[in-house]
Protein backbone atom coordinates (compact mmCIF):
# COMPACT_ATOMS: atom_id res chain seq x y z
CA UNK A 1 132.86 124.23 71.03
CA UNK A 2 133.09 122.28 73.94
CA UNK A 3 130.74 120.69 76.25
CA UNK A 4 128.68 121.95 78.70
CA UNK A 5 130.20 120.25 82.36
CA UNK A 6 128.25 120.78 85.39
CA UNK A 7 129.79 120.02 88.62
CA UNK A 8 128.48 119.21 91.91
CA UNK A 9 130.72 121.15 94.59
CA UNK A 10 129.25 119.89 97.54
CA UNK A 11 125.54 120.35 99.52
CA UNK A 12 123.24 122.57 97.30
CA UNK A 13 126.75 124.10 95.43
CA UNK A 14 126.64 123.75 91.24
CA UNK A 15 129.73 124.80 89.06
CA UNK A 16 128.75 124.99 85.41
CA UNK A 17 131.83 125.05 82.57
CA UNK A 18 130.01 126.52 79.70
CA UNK A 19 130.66 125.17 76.49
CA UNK A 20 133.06 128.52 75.42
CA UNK A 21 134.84 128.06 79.10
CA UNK A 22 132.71 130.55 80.99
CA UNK A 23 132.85 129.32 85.35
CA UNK A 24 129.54 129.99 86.79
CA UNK A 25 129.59 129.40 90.50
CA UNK A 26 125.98 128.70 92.20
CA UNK A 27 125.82 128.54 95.94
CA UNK A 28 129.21 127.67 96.70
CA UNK A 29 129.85 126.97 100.73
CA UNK A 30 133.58 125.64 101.23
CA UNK A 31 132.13 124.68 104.74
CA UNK A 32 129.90 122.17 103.80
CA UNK A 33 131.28 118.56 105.54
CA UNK A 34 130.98 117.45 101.74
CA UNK A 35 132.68 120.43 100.13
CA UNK A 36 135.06 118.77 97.22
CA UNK A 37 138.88 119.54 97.89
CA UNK A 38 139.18 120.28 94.44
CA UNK A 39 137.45 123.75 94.44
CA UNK A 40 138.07 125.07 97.32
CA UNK A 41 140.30 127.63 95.07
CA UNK A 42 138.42 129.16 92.44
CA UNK A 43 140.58 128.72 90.21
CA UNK A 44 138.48 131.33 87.53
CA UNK A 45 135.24 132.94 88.28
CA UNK A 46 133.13 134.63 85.21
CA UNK A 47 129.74 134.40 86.81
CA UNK A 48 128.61 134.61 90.71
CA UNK A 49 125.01 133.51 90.62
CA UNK A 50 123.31 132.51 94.26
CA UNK A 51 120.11 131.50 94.98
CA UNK A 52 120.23 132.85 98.02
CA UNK A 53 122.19 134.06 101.16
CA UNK A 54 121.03 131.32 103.58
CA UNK A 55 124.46 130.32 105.17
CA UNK A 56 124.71 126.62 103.74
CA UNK A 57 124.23 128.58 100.27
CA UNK A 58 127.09 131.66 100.50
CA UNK A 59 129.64 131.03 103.53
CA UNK A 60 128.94 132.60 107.21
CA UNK A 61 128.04 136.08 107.06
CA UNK A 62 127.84 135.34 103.26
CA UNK A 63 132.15 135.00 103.24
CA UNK A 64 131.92 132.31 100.13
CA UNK A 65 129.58 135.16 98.31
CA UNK A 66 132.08 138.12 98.88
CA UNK A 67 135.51 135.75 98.00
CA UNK A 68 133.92 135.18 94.95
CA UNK A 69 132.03 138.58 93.87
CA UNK A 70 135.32 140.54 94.57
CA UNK A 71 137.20 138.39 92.27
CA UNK A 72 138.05 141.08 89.76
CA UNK A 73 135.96 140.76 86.16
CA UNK A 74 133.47 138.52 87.81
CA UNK A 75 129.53 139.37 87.42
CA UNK A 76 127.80 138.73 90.20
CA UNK A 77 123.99 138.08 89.91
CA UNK A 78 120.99 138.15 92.42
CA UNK A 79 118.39 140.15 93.70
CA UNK A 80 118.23 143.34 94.19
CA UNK A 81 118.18 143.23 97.96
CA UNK A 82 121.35 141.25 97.71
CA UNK A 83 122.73 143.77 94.74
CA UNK A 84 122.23 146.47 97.51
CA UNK A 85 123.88 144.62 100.60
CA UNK A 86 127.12 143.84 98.19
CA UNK A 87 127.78 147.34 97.49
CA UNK A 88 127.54 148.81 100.65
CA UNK A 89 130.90 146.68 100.71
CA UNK A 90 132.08 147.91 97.50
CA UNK A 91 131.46 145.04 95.73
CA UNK A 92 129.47 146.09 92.30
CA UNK A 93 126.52 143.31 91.45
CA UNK A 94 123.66 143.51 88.97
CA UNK A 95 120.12 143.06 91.16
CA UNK A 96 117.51 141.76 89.32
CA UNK A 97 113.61 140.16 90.39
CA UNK A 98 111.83 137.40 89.46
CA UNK A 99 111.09 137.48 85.57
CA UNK A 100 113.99 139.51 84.71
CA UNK A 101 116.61 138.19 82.06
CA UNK A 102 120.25 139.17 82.27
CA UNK A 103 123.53 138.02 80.09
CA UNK A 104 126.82 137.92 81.48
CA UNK A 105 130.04 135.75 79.66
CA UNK A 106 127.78 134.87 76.98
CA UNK A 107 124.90 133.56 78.67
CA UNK A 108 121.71 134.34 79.63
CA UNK A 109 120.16 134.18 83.04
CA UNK A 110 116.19 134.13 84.16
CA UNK A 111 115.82 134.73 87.60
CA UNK A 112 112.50 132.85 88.50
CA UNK A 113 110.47 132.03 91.59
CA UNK A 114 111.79 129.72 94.69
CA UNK A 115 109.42 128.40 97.12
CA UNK A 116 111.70 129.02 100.03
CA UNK A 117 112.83 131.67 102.59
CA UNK A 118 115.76 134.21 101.92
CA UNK A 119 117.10 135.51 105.24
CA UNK A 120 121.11 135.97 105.26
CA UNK A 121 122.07 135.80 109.33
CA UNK A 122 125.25 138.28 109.70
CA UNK A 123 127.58 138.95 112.82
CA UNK A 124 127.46 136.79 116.37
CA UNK A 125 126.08 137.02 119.60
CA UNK A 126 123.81 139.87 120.57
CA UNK A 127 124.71 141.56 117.40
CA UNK A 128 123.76 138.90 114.69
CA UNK A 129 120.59 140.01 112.56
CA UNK A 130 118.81 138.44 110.02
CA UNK A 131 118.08 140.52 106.46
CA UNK A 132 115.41 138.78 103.87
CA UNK A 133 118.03 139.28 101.32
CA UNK A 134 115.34 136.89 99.25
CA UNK A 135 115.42 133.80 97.10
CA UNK A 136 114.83 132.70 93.55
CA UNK A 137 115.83 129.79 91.06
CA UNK A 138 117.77 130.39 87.89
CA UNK A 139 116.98 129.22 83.88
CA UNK A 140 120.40 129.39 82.87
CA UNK A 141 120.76 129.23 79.05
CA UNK A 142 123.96 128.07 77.50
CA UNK A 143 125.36 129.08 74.11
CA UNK A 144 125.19 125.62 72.88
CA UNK A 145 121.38 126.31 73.08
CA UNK A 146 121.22 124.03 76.72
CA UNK A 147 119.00 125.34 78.52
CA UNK A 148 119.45 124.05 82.56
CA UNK A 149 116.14 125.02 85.11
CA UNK A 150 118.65 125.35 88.73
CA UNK A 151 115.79 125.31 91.09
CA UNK A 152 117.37 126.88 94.43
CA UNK A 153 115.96 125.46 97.27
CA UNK A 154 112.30 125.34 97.24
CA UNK A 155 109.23 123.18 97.69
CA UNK A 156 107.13 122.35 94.60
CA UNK A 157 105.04 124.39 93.54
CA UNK A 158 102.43 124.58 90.95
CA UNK A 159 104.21 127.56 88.33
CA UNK A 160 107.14 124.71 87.81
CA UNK A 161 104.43 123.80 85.14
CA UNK A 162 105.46 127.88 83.70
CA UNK A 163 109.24 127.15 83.40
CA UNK A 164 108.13 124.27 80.82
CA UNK A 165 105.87 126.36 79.00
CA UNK A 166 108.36 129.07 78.57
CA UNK A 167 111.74 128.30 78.96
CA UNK A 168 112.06 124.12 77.83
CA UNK A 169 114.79 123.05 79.55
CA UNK A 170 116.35 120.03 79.44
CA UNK A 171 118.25 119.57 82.05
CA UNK A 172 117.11 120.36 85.97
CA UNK A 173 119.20 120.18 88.79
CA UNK A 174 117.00 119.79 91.84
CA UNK A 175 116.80 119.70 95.82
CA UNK A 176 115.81 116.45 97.68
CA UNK A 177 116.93 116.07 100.77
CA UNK A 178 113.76 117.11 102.53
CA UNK A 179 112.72 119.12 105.93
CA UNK A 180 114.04 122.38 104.38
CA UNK A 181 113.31 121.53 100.38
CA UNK A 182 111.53 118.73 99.27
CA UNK A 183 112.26 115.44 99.20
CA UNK A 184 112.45 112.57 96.42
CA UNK A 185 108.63 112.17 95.78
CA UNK A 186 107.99 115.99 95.25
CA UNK A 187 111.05 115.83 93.34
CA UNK A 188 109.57 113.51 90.93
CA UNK A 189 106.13 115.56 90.63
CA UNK A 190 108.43 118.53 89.69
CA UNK A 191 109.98 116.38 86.69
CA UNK A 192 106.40 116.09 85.49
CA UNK A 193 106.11 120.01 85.70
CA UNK A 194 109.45 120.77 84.06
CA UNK A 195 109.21 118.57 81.29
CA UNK A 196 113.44 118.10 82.02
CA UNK A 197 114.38 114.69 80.98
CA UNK A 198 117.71 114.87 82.93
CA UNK A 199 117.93 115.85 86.71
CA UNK A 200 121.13 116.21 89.03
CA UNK A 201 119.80 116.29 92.64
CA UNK A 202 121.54 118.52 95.57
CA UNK A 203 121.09 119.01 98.86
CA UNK A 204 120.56 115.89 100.29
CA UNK A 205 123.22 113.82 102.56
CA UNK A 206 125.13 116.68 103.84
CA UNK A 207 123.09 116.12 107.18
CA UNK A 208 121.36 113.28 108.64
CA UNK A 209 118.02 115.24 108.08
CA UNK A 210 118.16 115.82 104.95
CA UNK A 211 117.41 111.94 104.06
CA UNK A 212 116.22 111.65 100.87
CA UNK A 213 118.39 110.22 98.00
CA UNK A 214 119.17 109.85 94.44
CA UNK A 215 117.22 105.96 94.68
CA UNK A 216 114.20 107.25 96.03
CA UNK A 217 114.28 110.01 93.01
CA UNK A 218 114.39 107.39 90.37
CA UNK A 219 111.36 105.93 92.19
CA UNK A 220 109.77 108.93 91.16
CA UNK A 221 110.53 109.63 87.45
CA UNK A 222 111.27 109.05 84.16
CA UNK A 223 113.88 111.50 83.61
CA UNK A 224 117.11 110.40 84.20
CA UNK A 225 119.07 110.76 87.45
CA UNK A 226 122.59 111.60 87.41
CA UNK A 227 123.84 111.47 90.85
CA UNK A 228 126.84 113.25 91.53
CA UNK A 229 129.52 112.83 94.38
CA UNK A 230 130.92 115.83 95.52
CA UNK A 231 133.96 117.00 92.88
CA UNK A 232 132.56 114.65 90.08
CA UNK A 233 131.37 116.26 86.82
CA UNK A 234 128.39 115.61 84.10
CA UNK A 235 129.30 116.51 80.84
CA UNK A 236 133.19 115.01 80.22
């Protein structure tokens, strides 16, 4: 069995290689300034799993969600809100809410709760609208037994403490750029929640407001930081 490889695509987007070669694609947006050139082909999809539909999280008018979720033998993962919008386009997804557990290529999903807003902003000018599609965090377990906490974006929050108590993971991947997540310091109060003694940080850099960095992290915890430039991998 090989290793479990996460890779950081670029803003908040996460590609995990499970350890029996399963792609699970979180948040992928190719137009992120940062996107890595490398994956801008999906070169094989088993698992679509957002954490939301904001735009910097699935493409405008959700275009990296669809590419993906159409990709045929894919599952595609998310709320049931979400689950609905995709197959009014024909695209089949499993919708889910926040304490459900799903498996898909070999691996099991809990969809928990994000501190964060969920509205996916479709069509231009006069006719653009806004639908709370909603937003959540993932406890993705692996079949090596790895068991990763993938926050979404979201402030901290006191239940983090709840994904230690019932799910042990060891390895969280995190938001800290700040303004629309938080930043480095309540990064580091999470780690105390989440009891994860490894942490890959996202969303931060892509923007001048979103400030906070990797150094300011490690001024905050224990757990180890492994910061990731878009395209490199964790896990080789």
């Amino acid at each position: 069995m090989a290793n479990l490889r996460i890779t950081r695509l670029g803003h908040g987007g996460v590609l995990y290689r499970s350890p029996n070669d399963a792609w699970i694609w979180v948040d992928r947006w190719t137009g992120a300034p940062n996107y890595a050139d490398a994956y801008r082909t999906a070169e094989k999809v088993s698992v679509v799993a957002p954490t939301h539909c904001h735009f910097d999280h699935v493409g405008d008018d959700c275009a990296d969600l669809v590419e993906l979720a159409s990709v045929e033998g894919a599952a595609t993962i998310g709320s049931h809100e979400m689950s609905v919008w995709l197959g009014a386009r024909g695209i089949q997804a499993t919708g889910m809410n926040k304490g459900g557990r799903f498996e898909a290529a070999g691996i099991g999903f809990t969809m928990v709760h994000a501190d964060h807003t969920g509205g996916a902003t479709l069509g231009t000018g006069s006719d653009q609208v806004t639908r709370d599609l909603g937003c959540w965090g993932w406890v993705i377990e692996f079949e090596d037994g790895t068991t990763v906490y993938h926050s979404g974006d979201t402030d901290l929050f006191g239940d983090m403490n709840l994904v230690r108590e019932r799910h042990h993971p060891e390895i969280a991947v995190l938001p800290i750029g700040g303004h629309y997540t938080m930043g480095p310091r309540d990064a580091g109060m999470a780690l105390d929640l989440i009891g994860a003694s490894l942490v890959i940080p996202v969303h931060y850099g892509t923007f001048p407001i979103l400030s906070g960095t990797p150094e300011e992290l490690r001024d905050h915890t224990s757990a180890e930081v492994v910061a990731l430039e878009p395209g490199e991998t964790w896990g080789e």
